[in-house]
PDB file of N, CA and C in Angstrom:
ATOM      1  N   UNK A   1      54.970  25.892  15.897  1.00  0.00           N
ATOM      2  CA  UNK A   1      55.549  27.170  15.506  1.00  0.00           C
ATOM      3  C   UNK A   1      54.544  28.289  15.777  1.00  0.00           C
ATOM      4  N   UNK A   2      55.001  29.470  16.110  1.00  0.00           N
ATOM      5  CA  UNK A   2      54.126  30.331  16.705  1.00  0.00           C
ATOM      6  C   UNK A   2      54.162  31.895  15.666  1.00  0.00           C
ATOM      7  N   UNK A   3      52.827  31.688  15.275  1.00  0.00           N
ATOM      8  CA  UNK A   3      52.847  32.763  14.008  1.00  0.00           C
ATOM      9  C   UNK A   3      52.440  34.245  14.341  1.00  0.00           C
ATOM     10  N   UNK A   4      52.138  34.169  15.944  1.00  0.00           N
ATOM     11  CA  UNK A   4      51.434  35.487  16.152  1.00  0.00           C
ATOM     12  C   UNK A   4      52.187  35.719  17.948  1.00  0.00           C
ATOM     13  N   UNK A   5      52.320  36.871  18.378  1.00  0.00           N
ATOM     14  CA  UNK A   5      52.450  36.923  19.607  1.00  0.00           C
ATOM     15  C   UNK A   5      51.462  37.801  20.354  1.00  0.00           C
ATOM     16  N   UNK A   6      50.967  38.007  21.667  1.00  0.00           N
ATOM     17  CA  UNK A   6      50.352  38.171  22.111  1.00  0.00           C
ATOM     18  C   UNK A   6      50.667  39.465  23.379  1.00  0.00           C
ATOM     19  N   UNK A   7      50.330  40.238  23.092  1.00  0.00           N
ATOM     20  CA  UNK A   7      50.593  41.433  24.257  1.00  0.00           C
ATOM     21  C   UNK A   7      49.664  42.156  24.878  1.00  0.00           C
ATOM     22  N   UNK A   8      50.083  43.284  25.431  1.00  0.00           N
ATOM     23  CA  UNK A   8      49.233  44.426  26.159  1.00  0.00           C
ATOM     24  C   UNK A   8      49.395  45.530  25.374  1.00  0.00           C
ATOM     25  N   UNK A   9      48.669  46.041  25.276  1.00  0.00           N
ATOM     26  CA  UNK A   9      48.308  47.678  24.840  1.00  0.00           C
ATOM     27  C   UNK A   9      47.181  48.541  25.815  1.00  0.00           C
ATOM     28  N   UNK A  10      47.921  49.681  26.573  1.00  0.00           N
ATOM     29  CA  UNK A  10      46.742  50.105  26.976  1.00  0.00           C
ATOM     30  C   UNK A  10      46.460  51.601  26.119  1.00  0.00           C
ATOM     31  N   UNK A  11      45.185  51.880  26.282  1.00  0.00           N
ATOM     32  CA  UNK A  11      45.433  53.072  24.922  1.00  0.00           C
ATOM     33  C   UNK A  11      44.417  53.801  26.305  1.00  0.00           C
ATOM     34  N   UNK A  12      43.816  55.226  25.643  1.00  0.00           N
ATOM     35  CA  UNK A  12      43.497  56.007  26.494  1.00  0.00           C
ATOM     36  C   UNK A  12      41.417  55.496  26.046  1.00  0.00           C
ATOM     37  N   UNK A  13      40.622  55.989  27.164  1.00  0.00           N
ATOM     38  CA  UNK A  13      39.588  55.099  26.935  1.00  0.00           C
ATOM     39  C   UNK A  13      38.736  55.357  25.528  1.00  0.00           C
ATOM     40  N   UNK A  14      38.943  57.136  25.279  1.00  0.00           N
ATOM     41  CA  UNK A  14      38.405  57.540  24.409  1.00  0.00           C
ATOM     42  C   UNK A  14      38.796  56.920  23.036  1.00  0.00           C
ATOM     43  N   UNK A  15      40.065  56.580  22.839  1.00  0.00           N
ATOM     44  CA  UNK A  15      40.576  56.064  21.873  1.00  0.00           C
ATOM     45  C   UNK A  15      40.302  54.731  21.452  1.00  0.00           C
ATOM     46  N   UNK A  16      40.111  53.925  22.200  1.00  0.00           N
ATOM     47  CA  UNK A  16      39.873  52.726  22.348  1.00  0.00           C
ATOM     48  C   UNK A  16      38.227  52.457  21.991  1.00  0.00           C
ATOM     49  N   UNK A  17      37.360  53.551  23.005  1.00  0.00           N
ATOM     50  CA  UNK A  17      35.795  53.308  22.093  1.00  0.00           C
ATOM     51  C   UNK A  17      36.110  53.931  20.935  1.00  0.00           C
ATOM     52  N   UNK A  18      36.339  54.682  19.712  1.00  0.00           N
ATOM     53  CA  UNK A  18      36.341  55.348  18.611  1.00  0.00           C
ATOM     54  C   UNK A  18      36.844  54.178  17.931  1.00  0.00           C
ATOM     55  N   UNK A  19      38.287  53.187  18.469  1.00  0.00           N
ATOM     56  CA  UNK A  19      38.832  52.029  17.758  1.00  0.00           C
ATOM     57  C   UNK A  19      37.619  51.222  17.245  1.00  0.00           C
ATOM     58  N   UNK A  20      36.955  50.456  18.588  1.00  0.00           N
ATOM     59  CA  UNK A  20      35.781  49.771  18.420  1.00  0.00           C
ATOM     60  C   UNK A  20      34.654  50.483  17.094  1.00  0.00           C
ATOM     61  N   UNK A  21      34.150  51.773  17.555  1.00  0.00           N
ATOM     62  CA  UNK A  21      33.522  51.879  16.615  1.00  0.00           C
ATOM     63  C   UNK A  21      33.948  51.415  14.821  1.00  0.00           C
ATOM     64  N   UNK A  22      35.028  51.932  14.806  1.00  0.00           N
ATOM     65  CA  UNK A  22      35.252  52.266  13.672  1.00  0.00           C
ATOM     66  C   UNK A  22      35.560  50.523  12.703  1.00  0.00           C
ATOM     67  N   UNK A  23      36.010  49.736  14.049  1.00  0.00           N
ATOM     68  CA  UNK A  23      36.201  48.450  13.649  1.00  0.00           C
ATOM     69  C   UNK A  23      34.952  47.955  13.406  1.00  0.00           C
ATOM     70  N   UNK A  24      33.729  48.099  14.175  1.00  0.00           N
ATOM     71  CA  UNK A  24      32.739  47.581  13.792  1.00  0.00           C
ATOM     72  C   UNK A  24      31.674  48.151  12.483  1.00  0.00           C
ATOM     73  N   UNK A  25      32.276  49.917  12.389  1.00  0.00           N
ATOM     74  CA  UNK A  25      31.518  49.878  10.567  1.00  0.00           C
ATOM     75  C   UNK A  25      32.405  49.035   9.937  1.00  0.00           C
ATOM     76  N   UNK A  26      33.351  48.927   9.779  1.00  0.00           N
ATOM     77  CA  UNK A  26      34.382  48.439   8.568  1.00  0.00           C
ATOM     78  C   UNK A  26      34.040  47.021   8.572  1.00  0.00           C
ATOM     79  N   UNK A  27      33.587  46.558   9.693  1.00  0.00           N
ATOM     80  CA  UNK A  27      33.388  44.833  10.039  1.00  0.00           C
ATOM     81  C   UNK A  27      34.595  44.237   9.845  1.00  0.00           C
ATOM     82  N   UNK A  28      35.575  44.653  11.310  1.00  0.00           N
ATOM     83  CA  UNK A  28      36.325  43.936  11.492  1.00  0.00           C
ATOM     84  C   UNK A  28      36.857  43.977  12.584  1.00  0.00           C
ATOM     85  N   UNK A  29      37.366  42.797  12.968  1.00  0.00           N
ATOM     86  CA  UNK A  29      37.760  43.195  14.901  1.00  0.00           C
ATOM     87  C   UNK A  29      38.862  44.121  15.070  1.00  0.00           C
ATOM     88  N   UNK A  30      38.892  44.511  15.580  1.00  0.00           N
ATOM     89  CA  UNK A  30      39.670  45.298  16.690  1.00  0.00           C
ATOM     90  C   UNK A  30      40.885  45.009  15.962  1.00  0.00           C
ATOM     91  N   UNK A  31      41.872  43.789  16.779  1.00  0.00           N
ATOM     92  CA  UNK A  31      42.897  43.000  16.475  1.00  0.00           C
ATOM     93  C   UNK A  31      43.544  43.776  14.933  1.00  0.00           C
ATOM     94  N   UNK A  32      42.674  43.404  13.954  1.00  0.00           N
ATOM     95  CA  UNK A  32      42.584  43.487  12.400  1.00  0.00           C
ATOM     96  C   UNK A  32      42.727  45.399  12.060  1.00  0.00           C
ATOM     97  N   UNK A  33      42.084  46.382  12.968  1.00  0.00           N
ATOM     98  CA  UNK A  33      42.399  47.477  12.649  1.00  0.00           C
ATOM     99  C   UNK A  33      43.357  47.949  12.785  1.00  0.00           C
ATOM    100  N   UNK A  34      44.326  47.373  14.508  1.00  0.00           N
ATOM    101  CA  UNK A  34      45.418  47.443  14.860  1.00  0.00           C
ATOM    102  C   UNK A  34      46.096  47.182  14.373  1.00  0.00           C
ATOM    103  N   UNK A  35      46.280  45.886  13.395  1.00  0.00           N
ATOM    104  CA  UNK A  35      47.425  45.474  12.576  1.00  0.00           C
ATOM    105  C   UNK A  35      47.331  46.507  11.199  1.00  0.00           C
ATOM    106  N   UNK A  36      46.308  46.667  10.915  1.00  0.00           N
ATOM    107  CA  UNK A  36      46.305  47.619   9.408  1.00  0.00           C
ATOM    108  C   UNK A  36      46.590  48.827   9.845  1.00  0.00           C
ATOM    109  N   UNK A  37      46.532  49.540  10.922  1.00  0.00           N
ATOM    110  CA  UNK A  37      47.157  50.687  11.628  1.00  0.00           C
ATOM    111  C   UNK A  37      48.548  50.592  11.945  1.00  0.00           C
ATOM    112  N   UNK A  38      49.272  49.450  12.157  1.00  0.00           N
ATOM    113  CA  UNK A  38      50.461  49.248  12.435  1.00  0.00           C
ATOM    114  C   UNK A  38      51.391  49.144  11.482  1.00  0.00           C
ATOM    115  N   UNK A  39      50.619  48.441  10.401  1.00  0.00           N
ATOM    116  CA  UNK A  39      51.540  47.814   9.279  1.00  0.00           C
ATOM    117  C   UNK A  39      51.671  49.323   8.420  1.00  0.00           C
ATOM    118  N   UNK A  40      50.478  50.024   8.111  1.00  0.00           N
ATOM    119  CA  UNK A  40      50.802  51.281   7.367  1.00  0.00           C
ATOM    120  C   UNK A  40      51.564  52.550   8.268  1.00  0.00           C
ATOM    121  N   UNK A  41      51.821  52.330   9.785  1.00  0.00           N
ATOM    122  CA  UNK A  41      52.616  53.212  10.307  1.00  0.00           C
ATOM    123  C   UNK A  41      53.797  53.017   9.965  1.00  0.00           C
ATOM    124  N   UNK A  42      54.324  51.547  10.064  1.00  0.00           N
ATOM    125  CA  UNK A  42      55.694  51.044   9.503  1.00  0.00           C
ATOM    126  C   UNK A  42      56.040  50.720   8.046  1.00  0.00           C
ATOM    127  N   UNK A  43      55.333  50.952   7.206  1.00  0.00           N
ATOM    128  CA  UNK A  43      55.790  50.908   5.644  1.00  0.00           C
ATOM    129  C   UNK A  43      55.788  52.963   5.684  1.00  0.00           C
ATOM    130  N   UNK A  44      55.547  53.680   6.236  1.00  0.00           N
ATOM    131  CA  UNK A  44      56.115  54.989   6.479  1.00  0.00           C
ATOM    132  C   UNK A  44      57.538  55.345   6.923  1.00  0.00           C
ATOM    133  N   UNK A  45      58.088  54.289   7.678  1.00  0.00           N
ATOM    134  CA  UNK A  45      59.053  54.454   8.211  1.00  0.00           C
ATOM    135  C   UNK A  45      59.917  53.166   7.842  1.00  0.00           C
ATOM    136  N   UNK A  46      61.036  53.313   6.684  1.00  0.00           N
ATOM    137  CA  UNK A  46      61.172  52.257   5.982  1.00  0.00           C
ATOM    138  C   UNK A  46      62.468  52.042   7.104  1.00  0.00           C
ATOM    139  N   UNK A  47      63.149  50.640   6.858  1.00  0.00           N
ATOM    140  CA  UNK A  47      63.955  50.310   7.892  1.00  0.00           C
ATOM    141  C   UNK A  47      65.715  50.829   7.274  1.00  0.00           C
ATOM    142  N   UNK A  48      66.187  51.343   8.615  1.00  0.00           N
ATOM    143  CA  UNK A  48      67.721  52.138   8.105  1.00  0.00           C
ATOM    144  C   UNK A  48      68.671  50.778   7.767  1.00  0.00           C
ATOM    145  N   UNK A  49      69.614  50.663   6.891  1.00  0.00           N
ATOM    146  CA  UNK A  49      70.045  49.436   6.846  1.00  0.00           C
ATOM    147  C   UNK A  49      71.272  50.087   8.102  1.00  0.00           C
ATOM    148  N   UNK A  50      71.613  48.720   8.405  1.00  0.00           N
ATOM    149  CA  UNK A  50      72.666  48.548   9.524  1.00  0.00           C
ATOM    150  C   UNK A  50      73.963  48.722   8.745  1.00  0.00           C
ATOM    151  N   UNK A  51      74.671  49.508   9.721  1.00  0.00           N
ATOM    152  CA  UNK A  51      76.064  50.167   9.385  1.00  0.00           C
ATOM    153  C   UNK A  51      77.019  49.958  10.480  1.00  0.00           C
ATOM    154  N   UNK A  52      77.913  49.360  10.056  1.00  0.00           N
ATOM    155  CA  UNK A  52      78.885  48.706  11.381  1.00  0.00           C
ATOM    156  C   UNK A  52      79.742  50.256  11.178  1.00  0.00           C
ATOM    157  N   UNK A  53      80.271  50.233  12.518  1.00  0.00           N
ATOM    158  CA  UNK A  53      80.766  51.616  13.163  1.00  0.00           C
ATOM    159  C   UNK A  53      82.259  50.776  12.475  1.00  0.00           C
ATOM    160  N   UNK A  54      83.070  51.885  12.527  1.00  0.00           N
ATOM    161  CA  UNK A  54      84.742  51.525  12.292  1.00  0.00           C
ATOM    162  C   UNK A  54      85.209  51.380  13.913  1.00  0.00           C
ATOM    163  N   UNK A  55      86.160  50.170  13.623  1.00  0.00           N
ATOM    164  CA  UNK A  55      86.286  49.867  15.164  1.00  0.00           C
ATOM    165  C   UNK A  55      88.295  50.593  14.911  1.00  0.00           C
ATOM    166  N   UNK A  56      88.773  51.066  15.712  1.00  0.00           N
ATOM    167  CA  UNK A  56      89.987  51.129  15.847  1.00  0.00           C
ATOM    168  C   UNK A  56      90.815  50.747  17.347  1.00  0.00           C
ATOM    169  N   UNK A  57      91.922  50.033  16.782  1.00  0.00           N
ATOM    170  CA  UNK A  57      92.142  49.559  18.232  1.00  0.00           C
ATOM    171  C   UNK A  57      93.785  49.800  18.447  1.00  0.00           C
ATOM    172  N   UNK A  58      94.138  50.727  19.761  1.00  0.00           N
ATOM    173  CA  UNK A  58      95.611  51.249  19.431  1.00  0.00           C
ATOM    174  C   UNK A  58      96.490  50.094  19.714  1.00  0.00           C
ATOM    175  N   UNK A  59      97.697  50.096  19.629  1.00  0.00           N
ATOM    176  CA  UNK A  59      99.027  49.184  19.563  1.00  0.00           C
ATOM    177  C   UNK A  59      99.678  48.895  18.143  1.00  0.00           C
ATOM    178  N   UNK A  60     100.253  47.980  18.527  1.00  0.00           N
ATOM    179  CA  UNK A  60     101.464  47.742  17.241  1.00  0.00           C
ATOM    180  C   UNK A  60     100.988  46.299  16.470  1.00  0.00           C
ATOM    181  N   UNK A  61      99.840  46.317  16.637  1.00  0.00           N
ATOM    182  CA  UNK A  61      99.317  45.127  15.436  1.00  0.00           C
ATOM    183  C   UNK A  61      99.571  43.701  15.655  1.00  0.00           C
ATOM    184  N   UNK A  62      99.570  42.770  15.470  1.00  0.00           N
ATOM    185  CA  UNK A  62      99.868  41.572  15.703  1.00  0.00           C
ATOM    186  C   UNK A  62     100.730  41.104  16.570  1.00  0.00           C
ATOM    187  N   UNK A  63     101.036  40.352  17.670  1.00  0.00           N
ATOM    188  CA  UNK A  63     102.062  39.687  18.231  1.00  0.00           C
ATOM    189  C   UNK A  63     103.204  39.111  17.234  1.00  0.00           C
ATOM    190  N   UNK A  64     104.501  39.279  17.605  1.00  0.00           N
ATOM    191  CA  UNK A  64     105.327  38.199  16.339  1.00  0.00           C
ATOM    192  C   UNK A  64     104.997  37.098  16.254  1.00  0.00           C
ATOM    193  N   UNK A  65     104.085  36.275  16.913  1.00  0.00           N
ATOM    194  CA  UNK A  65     104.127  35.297  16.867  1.00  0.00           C
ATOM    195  C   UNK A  65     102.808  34.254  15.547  1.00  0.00           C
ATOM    196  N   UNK A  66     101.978  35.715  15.443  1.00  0.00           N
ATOM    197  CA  UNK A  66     101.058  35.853  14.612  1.00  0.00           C
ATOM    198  C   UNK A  66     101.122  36.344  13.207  1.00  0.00           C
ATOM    199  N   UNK A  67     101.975  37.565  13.433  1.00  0.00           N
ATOM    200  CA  UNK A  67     102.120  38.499  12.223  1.00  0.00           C
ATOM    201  C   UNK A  67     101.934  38.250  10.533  1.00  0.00           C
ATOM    202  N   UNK A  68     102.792  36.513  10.594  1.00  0.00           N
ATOM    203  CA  UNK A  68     102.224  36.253   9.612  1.00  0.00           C
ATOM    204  C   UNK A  68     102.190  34.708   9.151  1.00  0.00           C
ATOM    205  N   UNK A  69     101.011  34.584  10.360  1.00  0.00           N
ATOM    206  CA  UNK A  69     100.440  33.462  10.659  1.00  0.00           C
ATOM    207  C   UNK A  69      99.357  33.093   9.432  1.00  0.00           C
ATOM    208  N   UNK A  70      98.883  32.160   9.212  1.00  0.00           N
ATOM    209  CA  UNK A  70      97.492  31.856   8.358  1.00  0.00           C
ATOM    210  C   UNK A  70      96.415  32.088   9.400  1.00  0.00           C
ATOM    211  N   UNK A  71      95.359  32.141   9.024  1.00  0.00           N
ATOM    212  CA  UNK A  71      93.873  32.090   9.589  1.00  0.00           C
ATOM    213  C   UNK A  71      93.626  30.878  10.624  1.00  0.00           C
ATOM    214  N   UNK A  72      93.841  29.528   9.935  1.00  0.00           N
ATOM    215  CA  UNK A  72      93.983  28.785  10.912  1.00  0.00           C
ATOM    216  C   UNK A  72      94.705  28.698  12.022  1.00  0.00           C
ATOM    217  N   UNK A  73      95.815  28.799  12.127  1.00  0.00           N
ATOM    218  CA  UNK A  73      96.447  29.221  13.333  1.00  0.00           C
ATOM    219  C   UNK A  73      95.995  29.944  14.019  1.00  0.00           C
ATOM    220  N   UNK A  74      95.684  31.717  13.644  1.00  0.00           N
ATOM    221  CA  UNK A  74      95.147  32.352  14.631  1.00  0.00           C
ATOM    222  C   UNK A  74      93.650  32.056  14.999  1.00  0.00           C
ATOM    223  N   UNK A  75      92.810  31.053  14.567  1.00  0.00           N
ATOM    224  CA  UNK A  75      91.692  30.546  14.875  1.00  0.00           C
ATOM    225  C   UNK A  75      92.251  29.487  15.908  1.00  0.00           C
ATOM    226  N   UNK A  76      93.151  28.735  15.437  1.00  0.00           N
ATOM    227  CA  UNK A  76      93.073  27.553  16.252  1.00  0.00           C
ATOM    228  C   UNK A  76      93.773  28.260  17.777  1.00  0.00           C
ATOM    229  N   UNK A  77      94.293  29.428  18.039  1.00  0.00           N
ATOM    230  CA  UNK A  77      95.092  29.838  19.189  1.00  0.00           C
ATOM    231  C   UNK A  77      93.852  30.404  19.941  1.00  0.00           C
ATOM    232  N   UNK A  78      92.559  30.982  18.867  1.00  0.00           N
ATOM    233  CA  UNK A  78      91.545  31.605  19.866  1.00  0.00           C
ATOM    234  C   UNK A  78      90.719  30.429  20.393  1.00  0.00           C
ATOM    235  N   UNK A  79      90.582  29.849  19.612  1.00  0.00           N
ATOM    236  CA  UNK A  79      89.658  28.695  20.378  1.00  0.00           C
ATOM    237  C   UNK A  79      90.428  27.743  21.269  1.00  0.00           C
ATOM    238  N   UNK A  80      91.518  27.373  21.153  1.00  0.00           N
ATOM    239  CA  UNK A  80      92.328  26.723  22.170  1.00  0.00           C
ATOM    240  C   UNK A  80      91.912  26.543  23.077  1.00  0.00           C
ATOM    241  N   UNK A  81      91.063  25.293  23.617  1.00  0.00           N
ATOM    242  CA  UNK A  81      90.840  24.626  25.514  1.00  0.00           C
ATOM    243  C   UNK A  81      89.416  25.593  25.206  1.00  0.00           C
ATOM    244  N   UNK A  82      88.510  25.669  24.286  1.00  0.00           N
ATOM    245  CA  UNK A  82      87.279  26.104  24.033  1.00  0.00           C
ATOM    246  C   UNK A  82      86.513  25.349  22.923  1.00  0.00           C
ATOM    247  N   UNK A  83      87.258  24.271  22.339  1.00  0.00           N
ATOM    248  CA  UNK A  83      86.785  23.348  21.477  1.00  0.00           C
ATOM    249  C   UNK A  83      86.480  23.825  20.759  1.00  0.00           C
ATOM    250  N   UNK A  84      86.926  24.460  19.534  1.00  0.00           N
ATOM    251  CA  UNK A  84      86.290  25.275  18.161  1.00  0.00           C
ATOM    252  C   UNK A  84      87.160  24.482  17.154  1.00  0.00           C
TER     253      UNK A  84
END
């Protein structure tokens, strides 16, 4: 199981020696400032909860053949020759 992933960042050079410095008063790598820089950028920006859009769809609603079908039926007609 993979607890960490691994990327690129390129930052500008000046930024990057000031990173170093500052990681090495604090005594800690690099890696470790980035994440404590990251993690307090994102507890700033708390997460929006997800909001499903209203879907509307025009016509006259059900086929007769559905209208007032049970659940199973209209499950078993969508999956039909799709093995569900």
């Amino acid at each position: 199981m993979v607890t960490h992933m691994k990327t690129t960042v390129e930052l500008p050079d000046a930024l990057f020696r000031q990173a170093k410095r500052v990681a090495a008063a604090e005594k800690i790598t690099l890696r470790e400032l980035i994440e404590q820089g990251l993690r307090r950028q994102l507890e700033e920006h708390p997460r929006r909860p997800f909001k499903l859009r209203p879907v509307v769809f025009s016509g006259g609603g059900m086929t007769p053949e559905f209208e007032d079908a049970s659940w199973e039926k209209i499950r078993a007609a969508i999956y039909e020759g799709h093995g569900g």
